[in-house]
C-alpha atoms as a PDB file:
ATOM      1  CA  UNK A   1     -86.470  15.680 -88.899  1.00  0.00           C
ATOM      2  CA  UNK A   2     -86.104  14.290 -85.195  1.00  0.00           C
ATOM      3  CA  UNK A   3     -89.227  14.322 -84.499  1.00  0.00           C
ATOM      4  CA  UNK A   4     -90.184  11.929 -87.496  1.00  0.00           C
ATOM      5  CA  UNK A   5     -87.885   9.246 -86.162  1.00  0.00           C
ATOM      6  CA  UNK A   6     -88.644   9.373 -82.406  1.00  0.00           C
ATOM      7  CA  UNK A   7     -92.629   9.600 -83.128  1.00  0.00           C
ATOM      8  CA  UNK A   8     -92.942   5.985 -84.298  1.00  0.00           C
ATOM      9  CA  UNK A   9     -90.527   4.326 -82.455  1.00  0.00           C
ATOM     10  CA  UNK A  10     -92.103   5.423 -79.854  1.00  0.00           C
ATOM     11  CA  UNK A  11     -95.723   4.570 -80.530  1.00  0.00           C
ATOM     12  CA  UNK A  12     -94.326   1.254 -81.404  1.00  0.00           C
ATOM     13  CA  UNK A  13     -93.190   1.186 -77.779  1.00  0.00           C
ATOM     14  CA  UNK A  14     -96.095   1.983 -76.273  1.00  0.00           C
ATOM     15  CA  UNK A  15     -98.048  -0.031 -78.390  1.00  0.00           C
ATOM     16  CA  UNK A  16     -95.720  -3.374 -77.664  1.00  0.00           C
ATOM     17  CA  UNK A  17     -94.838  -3.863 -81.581  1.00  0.00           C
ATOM     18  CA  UNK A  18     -91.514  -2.828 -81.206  1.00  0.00           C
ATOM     19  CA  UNK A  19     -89.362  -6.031 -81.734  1.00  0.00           C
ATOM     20  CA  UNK A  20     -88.411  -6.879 -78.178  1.00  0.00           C
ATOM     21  CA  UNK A  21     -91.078  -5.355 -76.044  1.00  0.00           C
ATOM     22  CA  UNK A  22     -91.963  -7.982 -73.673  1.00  0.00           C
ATOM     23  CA  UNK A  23     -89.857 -10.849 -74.855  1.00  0.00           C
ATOM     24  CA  UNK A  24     -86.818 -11.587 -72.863  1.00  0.00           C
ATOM     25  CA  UNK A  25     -84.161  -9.963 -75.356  1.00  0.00           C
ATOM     26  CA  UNK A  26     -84.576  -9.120 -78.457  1.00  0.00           C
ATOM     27  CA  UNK A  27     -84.479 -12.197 -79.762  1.00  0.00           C
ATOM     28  CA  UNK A  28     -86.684 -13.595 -77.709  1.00  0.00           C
ATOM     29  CA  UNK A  29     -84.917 -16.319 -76.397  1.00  0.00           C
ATOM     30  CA  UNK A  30     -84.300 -17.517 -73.442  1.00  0.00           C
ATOM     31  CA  UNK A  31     -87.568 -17.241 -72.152  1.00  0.00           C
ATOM     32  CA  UNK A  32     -91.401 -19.132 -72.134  1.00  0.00           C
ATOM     33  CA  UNK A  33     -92.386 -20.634 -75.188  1.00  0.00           C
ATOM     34  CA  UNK A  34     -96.571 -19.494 -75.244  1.00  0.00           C
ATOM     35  CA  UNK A  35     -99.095 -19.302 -77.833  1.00  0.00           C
ATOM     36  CA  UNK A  36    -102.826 -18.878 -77.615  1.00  0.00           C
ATOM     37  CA  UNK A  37    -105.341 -20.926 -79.730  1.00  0.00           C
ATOM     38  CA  UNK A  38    -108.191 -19.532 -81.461  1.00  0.00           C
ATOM     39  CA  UNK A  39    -110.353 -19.413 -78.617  1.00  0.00           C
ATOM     40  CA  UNK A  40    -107.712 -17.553 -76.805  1.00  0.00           C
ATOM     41  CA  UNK A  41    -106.872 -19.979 -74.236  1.00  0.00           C
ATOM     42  CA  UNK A  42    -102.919 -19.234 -73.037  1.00  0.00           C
ATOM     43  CA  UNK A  43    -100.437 -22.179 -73.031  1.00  0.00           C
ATOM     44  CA  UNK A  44     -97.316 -21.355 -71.907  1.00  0.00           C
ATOM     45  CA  UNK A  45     -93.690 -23.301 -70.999  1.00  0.00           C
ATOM     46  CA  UNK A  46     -93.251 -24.363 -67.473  1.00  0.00           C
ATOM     47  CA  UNK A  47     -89.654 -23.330 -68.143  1.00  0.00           C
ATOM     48  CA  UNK A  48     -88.049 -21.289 -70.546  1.00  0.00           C
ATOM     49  CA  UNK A  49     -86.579 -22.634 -73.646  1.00  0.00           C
ATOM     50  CA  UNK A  50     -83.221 -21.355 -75.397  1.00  0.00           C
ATOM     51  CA  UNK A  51     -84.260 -21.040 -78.795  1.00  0.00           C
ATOM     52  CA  UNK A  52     -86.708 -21.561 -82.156  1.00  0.00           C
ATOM     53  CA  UNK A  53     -86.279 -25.321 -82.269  1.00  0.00           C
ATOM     54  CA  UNK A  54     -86.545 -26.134 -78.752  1.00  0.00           C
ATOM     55  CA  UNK A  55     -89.854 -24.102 -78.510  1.00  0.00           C
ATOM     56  CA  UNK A  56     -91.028 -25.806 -81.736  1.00  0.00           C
ATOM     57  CA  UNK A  57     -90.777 -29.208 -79.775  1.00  0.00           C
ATOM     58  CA  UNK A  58     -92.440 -28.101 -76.557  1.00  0.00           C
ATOM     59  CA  UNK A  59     -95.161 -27.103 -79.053  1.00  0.00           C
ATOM     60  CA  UNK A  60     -95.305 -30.785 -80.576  1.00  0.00           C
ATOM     61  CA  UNK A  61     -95.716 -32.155 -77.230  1.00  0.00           C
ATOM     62  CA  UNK A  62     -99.179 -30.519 -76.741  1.00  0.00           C
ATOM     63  CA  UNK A  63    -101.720 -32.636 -77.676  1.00  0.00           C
ATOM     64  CA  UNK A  64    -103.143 -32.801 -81.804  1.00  0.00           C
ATOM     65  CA  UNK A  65    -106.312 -30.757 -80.812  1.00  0.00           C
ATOM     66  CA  UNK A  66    -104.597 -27.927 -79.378  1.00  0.00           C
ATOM     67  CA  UNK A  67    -101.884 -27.431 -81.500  1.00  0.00           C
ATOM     68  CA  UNK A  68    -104.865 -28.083 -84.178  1.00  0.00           C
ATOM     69  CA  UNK A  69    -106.202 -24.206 -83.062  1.00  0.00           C
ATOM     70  CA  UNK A  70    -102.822 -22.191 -82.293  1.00  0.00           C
ATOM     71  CA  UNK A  71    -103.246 -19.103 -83.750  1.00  0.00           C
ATOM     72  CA  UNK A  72     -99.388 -17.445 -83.476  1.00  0.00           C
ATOM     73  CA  UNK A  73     -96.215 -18.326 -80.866  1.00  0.00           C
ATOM     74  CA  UNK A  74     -94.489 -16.242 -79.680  1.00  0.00           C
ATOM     75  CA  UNK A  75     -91.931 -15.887 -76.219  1.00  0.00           C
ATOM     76  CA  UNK A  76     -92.415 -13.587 -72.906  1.00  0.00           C
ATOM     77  CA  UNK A  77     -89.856 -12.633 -70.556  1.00  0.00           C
ATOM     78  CA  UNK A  78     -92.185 -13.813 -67.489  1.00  0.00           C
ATOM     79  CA  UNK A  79     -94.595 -16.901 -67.648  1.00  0.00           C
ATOM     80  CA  UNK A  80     -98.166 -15.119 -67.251  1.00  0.00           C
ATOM     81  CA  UNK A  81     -99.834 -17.112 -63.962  1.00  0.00           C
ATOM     82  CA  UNK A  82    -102.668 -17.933 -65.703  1.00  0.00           C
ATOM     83  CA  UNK A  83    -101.240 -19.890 -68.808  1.00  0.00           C
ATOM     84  CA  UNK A  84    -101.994 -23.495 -68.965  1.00  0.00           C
ATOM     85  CA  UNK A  85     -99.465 -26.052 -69.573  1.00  0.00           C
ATOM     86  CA  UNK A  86     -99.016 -29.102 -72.100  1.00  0.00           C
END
């Protein structure tokens, strides 16, 4: 009966889906607002934001055809070096 419990959770894990994994609680907040558009180009936060609403705004102040082509947010612990900025 363990084993049925412990099996998924930790695929979950391993596979990142587990609520938390690589977010900065888990919540998610505080930490760099980021989503990737539909051509998966990474835009990411210069600084980390506290919650849902102040990420929402960072997202407004990208410009119309970015936001246009986001295809999910969502919040990392660490801002990835790569990640362009609005």
């Amino acid at each position: 009966m363990r084993m049925r419990n412990v099996l998924p959770v930790a695929l979950l894990t391993a596979a990142g889906l587990l609520a938390g994994a690589n977010t900065a609680s888990a919540a998610g907040y505080p930490g760099f607002q980021c989503f990737k558009t539909t051509d998966r180009v990474e835009y990411c936060s210069d600084a980390k934001v506290k919650n849902h609403a102040v990420g929402a705004a960072w997202i407004k102040t990208c410009p119309a055809d970015v936001v246009a082509h986001i295809s999910k947010p969502y919040v990392l612990a660490s801002r990835p070096s790569g990640a362009h900025s609005c």
